[in-house]
Protein backbone atom coordinates (compact mmCIF):
# COMPACT_ATOMS: atom_id res chain seq x y z
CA UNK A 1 23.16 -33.85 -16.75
CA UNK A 2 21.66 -37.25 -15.73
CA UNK A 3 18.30 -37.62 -14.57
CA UNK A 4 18.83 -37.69 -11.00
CA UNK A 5 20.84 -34.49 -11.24
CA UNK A 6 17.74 -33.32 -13.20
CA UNK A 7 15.32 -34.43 -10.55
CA UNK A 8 17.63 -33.01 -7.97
CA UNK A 9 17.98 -29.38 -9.52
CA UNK A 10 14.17 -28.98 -10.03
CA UNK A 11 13.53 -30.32 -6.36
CA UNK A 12 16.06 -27.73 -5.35
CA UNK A 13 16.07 -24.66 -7.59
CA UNK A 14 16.23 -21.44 -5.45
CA UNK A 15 15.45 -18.20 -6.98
CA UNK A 16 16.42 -14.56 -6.09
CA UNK A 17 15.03 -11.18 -7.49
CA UNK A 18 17.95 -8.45 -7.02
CA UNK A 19 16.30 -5.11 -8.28
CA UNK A 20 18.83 -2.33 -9.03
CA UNK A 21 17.85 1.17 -8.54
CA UNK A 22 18.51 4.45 -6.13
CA UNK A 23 15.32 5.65 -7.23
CA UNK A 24 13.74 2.91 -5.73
CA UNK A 25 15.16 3.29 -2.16
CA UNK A 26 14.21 7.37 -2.52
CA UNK A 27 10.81 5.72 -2.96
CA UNK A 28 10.55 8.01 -6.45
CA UNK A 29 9.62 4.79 -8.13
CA UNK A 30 7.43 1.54 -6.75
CA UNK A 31 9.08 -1.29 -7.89
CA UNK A 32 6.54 -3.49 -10.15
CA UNK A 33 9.04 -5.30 -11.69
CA UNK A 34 10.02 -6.99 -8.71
CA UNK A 35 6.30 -8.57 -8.23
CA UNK A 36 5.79 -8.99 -11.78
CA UNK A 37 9.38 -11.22 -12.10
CA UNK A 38 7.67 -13.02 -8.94
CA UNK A 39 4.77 -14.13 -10.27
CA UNK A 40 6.44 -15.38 -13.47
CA UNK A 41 9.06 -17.58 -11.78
CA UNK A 42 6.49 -18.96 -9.44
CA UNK A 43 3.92 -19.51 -12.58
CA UNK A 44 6.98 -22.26 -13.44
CA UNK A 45 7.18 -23.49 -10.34
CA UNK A 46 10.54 -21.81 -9.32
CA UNK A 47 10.86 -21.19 -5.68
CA UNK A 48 11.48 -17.56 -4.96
CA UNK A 49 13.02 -17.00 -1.39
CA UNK A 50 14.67 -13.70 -1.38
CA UNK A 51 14.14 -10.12 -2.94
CA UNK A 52 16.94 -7.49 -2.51
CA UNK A 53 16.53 -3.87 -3.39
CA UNK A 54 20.22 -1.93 -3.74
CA UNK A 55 20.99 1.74 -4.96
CA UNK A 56 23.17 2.51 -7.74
CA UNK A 57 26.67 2.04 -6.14
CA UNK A 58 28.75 -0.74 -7.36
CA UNK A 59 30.28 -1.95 -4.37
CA UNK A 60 26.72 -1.89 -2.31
CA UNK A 61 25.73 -4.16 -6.08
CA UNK A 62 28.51 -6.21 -6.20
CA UNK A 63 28.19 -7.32 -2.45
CA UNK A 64 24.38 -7.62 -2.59
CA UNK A 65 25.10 -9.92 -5.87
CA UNK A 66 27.62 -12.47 -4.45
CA UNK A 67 25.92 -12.89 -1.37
CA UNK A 68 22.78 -14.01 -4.13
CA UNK A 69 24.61 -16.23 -6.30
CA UNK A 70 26.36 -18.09 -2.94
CA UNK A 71 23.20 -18.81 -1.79
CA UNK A 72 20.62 -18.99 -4.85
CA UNK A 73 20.62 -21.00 -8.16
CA UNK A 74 18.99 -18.51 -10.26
CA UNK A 75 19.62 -14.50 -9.46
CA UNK A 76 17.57 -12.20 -11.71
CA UNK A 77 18.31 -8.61 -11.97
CA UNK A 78 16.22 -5.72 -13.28
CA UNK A 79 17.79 -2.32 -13.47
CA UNK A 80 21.38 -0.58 -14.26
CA UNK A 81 22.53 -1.98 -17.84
CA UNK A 82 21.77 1.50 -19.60
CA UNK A 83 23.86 3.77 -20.71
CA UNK A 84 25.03 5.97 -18.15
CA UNK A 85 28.17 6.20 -15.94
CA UNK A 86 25.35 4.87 -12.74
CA UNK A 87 24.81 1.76 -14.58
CA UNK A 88 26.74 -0.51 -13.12
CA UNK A 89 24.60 -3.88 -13.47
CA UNK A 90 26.97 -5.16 -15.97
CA UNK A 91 30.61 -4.43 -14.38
CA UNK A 92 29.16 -5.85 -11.16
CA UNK A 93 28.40 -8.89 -12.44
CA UNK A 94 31.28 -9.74 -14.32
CA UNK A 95 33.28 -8.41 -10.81
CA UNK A 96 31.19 -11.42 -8.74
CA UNK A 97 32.10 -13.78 -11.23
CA UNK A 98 35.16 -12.62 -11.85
CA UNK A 99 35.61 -12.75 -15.59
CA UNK A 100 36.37 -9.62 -18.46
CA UNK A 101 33.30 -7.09 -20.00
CA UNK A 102 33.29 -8.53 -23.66
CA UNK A 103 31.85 -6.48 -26.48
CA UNK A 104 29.19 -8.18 -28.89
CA UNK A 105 29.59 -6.76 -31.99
CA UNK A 106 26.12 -7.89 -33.07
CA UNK A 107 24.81 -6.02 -29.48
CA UNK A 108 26.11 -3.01 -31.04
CA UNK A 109 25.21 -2.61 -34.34
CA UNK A 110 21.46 -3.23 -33.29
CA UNK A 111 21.65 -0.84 -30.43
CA UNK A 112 23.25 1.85 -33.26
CA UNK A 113 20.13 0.68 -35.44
CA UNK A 114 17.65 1.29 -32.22
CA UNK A 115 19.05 4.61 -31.35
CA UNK A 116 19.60 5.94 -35.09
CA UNK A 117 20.87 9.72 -35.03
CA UNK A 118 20.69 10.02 -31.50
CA UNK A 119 23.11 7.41 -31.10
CA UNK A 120 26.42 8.35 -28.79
CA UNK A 121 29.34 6.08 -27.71
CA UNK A 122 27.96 6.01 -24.11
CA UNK A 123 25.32 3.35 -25.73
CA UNK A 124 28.33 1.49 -27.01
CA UNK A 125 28.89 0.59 -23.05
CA UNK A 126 25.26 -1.55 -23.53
CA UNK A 127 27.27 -3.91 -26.31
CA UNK A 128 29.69 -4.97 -23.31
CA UNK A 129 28.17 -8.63 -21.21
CA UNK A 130 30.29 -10.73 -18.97
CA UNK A 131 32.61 -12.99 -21.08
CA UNK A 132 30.66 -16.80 -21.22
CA UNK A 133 27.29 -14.63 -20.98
CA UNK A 134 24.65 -15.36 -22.97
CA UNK A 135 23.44 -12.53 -24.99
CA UNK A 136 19.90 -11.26 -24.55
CA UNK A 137 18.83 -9.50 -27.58
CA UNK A 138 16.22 -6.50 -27.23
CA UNK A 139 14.17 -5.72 -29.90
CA UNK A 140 11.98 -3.61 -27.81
CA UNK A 141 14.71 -1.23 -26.41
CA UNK A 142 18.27 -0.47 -26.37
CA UNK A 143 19.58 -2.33 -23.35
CA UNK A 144 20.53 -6.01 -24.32
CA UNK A 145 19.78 -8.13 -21.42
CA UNK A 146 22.09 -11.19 -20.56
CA UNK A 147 22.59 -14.89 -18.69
CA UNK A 148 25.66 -15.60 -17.37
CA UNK A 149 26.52 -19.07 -15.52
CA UNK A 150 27.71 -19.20 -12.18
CA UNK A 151 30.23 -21.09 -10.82
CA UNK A 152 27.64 -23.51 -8.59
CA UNK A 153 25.99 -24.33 -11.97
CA UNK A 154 23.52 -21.41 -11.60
CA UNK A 155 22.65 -18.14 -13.58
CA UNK A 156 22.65 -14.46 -12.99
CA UNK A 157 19.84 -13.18 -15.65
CA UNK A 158 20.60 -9.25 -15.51
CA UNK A 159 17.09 -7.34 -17.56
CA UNK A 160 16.32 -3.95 -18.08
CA UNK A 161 14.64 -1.70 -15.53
CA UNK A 162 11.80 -0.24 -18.02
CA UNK A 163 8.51 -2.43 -17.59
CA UNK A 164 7.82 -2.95 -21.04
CA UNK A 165 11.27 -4.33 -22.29
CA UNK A 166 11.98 -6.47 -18.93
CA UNK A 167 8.58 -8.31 -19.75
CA UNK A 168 8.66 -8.80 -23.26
CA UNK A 169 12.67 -10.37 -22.67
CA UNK A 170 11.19 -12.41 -19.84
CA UNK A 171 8.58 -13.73 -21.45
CA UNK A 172 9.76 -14.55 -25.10
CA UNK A 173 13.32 -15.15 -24.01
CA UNK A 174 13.98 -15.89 -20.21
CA UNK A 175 10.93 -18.31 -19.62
CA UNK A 176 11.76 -20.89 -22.73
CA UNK A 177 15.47 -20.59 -21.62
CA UNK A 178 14.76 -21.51 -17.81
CA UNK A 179 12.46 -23.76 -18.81
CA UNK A 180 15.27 -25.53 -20.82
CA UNK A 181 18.28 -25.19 -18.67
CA UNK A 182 16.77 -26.32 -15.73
CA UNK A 183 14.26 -28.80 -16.98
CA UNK A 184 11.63 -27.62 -14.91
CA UNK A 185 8.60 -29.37 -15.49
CA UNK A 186 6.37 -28.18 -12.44
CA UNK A 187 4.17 -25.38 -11.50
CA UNK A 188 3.12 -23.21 -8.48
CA UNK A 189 -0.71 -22.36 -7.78
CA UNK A 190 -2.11 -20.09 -5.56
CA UNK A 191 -5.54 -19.54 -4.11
CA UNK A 192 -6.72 -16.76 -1.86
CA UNK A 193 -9.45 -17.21 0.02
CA UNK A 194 -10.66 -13.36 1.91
CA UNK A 195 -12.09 -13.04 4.62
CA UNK A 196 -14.23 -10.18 6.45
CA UNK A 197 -15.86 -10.33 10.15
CA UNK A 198 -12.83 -11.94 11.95
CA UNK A 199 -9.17 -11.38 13.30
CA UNK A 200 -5.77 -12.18 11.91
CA UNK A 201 -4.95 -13.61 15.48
CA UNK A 202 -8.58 -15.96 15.48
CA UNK A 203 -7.92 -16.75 12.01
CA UNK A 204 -4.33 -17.52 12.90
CA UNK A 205 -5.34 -19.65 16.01
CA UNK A 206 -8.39 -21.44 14.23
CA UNK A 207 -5.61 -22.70 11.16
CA UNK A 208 -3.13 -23.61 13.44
CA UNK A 209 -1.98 -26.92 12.95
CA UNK A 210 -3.06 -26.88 8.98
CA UNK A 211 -0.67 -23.71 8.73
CA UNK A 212 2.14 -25.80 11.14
CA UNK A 213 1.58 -29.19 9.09
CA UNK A 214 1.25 -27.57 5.61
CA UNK A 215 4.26 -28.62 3.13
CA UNK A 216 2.60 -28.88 -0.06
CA UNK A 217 -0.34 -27.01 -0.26
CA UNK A 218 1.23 -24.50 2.41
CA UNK A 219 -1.14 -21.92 3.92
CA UNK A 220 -0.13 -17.82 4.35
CA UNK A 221 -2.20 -14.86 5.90
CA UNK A 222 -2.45 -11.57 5.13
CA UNK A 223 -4.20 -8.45 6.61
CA UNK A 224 -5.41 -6.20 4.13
CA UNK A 225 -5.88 -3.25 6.88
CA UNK A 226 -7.38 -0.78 4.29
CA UNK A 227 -9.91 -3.29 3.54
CA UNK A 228 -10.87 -4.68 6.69
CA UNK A 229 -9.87 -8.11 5.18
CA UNK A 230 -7.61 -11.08 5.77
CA UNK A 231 -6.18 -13.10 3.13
CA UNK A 232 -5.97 -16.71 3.18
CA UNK A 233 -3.54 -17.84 0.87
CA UNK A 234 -2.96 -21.94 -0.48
CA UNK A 235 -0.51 -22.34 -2.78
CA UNK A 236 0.45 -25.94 -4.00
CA UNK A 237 3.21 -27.01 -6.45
CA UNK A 238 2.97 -30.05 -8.80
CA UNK A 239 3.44 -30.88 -12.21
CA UNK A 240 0.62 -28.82 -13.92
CA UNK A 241 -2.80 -26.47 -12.82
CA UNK A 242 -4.81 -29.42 -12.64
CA UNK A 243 -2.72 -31.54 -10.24
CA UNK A 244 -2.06 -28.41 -8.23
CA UNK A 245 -5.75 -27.59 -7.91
CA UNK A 246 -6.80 -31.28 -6.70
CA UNK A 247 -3.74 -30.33 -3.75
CA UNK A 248 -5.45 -27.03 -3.26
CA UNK A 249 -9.21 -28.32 -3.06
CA UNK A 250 -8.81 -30.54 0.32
CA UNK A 251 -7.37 -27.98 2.14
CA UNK A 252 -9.94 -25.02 0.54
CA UNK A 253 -12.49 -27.38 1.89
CA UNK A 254 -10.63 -27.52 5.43
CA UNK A 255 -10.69 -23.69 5.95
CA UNK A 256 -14.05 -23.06 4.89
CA UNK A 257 -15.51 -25.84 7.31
CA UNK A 258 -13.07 -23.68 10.14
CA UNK A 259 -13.93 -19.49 9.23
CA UNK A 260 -17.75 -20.71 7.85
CA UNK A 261 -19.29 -17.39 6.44
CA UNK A 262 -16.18 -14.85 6.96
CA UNK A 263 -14.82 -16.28 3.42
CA UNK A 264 -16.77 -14.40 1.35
CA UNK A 265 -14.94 -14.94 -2.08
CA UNK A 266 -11.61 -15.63 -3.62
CA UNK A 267 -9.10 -14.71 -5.54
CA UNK A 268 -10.17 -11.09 -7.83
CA UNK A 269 -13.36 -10.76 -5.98
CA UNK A 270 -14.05 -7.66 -3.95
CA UNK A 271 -16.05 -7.34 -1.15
CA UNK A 272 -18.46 -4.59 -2.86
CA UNK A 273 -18.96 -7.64 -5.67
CA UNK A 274 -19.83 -10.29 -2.90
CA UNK A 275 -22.24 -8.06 -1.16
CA UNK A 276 -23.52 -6.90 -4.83
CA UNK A 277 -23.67 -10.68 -6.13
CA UNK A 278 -25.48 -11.83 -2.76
CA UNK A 279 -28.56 -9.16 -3.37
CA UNK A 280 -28.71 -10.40 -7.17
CA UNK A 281 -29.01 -13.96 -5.89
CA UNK A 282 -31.74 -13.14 -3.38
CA UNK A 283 -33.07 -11.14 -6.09
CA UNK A 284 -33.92 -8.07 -3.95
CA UNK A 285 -33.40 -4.13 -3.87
CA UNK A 286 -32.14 -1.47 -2.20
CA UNK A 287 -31.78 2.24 -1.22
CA UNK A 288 -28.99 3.69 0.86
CA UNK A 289 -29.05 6.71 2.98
CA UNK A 290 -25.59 8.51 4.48
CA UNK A 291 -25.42 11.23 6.73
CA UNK A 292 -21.90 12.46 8.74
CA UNK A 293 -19.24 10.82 7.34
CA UNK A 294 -19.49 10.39 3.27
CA UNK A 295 -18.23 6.87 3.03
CA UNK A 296 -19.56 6.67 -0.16
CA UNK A 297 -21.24 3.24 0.41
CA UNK A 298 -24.13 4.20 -1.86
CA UNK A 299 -21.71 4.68 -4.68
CA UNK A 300 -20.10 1.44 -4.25
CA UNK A 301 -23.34 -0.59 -4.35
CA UNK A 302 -24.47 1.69 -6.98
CA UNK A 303 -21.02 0.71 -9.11
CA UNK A 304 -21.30 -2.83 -8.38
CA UNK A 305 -24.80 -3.58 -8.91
CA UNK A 306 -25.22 -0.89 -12.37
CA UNK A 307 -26.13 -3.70 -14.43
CA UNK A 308 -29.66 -4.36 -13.38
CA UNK A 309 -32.70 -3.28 -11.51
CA UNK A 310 -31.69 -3.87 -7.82
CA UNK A 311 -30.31 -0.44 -6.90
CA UNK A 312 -33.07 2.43 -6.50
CA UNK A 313 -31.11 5.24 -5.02
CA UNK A 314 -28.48 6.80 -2.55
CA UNK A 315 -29.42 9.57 -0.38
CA UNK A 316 -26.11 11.74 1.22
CA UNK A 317 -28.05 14.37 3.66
CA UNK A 318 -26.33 15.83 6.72
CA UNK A 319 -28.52 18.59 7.76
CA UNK A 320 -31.49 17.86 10.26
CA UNK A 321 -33.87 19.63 7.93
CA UNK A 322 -32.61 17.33 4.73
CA UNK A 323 -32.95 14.15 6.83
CA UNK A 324 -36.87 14.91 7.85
CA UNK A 325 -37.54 16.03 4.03
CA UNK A 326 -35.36 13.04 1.84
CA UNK A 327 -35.86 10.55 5.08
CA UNK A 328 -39.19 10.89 7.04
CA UNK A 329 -37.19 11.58 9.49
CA UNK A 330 -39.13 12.90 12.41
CA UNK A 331 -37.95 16.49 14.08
CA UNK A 332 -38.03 15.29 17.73
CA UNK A 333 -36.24 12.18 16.83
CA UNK A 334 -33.36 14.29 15.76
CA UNK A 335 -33.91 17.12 18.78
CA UNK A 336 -33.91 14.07 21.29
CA UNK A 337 -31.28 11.99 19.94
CA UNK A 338 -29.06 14.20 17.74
CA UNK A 339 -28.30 13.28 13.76
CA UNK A 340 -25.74 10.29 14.63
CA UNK A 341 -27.53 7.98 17.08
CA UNK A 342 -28.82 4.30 16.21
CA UNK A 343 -32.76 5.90 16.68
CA UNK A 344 -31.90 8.22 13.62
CA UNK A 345 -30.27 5.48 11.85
CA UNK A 346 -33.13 3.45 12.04
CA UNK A 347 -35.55 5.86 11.12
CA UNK A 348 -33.16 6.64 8.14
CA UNK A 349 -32.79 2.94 7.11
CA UNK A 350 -36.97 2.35 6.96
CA UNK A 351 -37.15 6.19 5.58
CA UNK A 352 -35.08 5.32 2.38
CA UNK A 353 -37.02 1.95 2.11
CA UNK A 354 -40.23 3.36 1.82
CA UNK A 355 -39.38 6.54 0.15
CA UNK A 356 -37.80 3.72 -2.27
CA UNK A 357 -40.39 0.77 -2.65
CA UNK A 358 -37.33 -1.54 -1.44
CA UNK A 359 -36.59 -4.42 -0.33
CA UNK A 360 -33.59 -3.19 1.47
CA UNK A 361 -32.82 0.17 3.38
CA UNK A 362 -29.13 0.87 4.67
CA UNK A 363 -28.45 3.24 6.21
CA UNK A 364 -25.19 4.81 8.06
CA UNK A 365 -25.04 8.22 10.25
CA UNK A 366 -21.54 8.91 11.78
CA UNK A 367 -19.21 11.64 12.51
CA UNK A 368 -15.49 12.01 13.60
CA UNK A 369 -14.62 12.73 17.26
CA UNK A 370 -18.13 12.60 18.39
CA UNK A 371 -18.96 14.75 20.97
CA UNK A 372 -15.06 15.62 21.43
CA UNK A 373 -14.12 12.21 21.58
CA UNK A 374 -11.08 10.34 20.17
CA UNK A 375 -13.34 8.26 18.26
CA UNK A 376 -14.87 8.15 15.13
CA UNK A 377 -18.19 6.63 15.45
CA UNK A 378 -21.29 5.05 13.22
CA UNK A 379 -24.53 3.50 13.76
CA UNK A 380 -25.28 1.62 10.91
CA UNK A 381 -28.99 0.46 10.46
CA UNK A 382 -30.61 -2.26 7.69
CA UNK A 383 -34.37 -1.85 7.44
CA UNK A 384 -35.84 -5.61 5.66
CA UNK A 385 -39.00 -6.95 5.76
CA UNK A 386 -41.86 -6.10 7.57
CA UNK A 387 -39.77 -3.02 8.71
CA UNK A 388 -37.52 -5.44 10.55
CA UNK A 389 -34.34 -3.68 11.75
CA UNK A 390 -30.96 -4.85 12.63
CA UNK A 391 -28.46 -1.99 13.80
CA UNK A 392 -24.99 -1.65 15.77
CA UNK A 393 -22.25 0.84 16.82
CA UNK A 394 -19.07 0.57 14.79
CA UNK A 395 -16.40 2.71 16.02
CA UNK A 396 -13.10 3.37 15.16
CA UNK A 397 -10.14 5.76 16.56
CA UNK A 398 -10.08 8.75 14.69
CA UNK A 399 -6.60 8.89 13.66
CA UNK A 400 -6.15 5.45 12.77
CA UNK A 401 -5.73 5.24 8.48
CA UNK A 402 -8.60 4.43 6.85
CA UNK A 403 -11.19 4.69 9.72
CA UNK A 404 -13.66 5.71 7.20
CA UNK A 405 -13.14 3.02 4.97
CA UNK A 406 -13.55 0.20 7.33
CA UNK A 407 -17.03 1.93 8.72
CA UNK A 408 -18.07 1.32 5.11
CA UNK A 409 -16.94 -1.77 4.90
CA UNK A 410 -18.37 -2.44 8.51
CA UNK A 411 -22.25 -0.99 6.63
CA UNK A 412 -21.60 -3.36 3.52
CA UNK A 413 -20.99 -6.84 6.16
CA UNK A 414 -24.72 -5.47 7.87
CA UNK A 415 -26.09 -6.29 4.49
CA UNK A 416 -23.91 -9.91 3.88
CA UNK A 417 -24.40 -11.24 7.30
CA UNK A 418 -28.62 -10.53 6.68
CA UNK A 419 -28.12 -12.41 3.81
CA UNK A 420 -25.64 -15.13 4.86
CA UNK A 421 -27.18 -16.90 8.00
């Protein structure tokens, strides 16, 4: 291969992950393999554009696995080269590429040496790879992986389904051999910047033209409803993690200047960890007080911030009478305003911080279809300095997934946006 077909094929290698599996579809099994395979090609730089999912029928394979190899210079498959009559990975293959099953005596004797006694002449079937294939021995298991070349100067790299043997073959045998064939010599980085407070659709709007304009670092979002979140991704390819990173930095810079305090970390960091990192900085305390709806934000503070002195308590009291005795919280308070109201809150968030000696006193009181209504609703109160409140309504519609969650979340941002002017 010269060096402009060299330069050409890296510029232009096209990747596809083709996982094999009826299990899969039944959604017995979540496919892992698929995001694992992902982040390995991409860790070389390979371009990944499609991911196919197809049950165990050959003709639904065989289809799914021409249309890959017409339109993708590398096709990996993980799934259906065991033993049984419903693995069909290998016959498929050799059917798109039209060439004969060959058995590897070699393949066999180490799959008889694998399986010992409980060896039967269905494993025999796992010796058989597409004639011109390259044989992918498995030390780990007793399905033989294999490459074979495609006709537009590609490969079709078929693995095993189990987790364990499809990364130790990828790793000490399919990585070196990519790397090789297809001189690859680049890398792909990602960042993720999260972000709590605003919209997908403002974020969307405020990153416009960078996410229009972006070629290389290109920019992705995310919505991590569960969370509350949205994900900023910038990924950037170049020639190694450093050179990638000095693409990545200009651009980190760019958002940051645009979403200002919503980016709260990147990358691993969880929002628990930012809030939890934020009151070790400021070097403060604090006690938190939950009545209604169990959100459990006490315990996530309490998790995040075990290491140290900053976390006095969490209080969980629902009745009337518990509130008064664990939370000074006065009787007519309650009898005029009822347990979830933003007056109780208060009263709860100074209650905990004195009871406490903090710095700090959160406090949420909340229940689901207040009063009857669709909602579920929260008053969430921080008591600070010289009893200094700040407080708010969060609501949320009952039967939307993972109300609770996000009113915890919602309790944790009262805390970052005190500390984050």
């Amino acid at each position: 291969m010269s060096s402009s077909d060299r330069e050409r094929k890296e510029n232009t290698l096209q990747a596809e992950i083709v996982v094999i599996g009826t299990e899969l579809l039944l959604g017995q099994i979540i496919d892992t393999n698929g995001a694992y395979l992902a982040q390995q090609l991409s860790s070389i730089g390979i371009d990944l554009y499609y991911k196919s999912a197809v049950g165990d029928n050959k003709g639904r394979i065989v289809e799914t696995l021409k249309m890959a190899s017409e339109r993708s210079d590398l096709v990996i498959t993980t799934g259906g080269i065991g033993p049984t009559l419903d693995d069909m990975t290998r016959e498929s293959v050799a059917e798109v590429l039209g060439v004969p099953l060959e058995l590897k005596p070699h393949l066999l004797e180490q799959i008889k040496a694998m399986m010992g006694s409980r060896y039967t002449e269905n494993n025999a079937r796992q010796a058989h790879i597409p004639a011109g294939a390259l044989a992918i021995e498995n030390p780990v298991g007793t399905a033989p992986g294999f490459i074979a070349p495609t006709p537009r100067g590609g490969a079709i790299v078929s693995l095993p389904g189990v987790p364990g043997e499809l990364r130790y073959l990828m790793e000490h045998k399919v990585m070196p051999h990519l790397k090789e064939r297809f001189h690859v010599q680049s890398i792909i980085v990602s960042r993720t910047l999260k972000c709590m407070g605003l919209t997908e659709s403002y974020i969307d709007e405020a990153l416009d033209d960078l996410i229009k304009e972006g070629s290389n670092p290109t920019i992705g979002l995310l919505a991590q409803m569960q969370l509350g979140e949205i994900h900023v991704r910038l990924t950037a390819k170049a020639t190694n993690e450093a050179a990638a990173t000095a693409l990545i930095d200009p651009l980190d810079a760019q958002v940051r200047h645009r979403l200002g305090k919503a980016v709260f970390g990147i990358d691993e960091l969880d929002y628990e960890q930012a809030v939890a990192n934020l009151i070790r900085q400021h070097d403060l305390t604090i006690a938190v007080a939950e009545s209604g709806l169990s959100g459990g934000v006490g315990h996530q503070l309490a998790t995040a911030l075990a290491d140290g002195r900053h976390f006095a308590a969490a209080v969980m009291a629902h009745l009337p009478a518990a509130l008064e005795h664990l939370l000074d919280v006065p009787e007519a308070l309650l009898k005029q305003h009822g347990p979830v109201s933003p007056e109780v809150a208060a009263a709860m968030a100074r209650g905990v911080r004195r009871r406490n000696e903090t710095d700090l006193g959160l406090a949420v009181t909340g229940a689901e279809r207040l009063d009857g209504g669709p909602d579920t609703v929260a008053y969430i109160a921080l008591a600070h300095g010289n009893d200094a409140l700040t407080a708010h309504e969060y609501r949320r519609v009952s039967s939307m997934r993972f109300a609770r969650q996000r009113i915890g979340r919602a309790s944790l941002q009262a805390i970052y946006d005190h500390l984050v002017p």
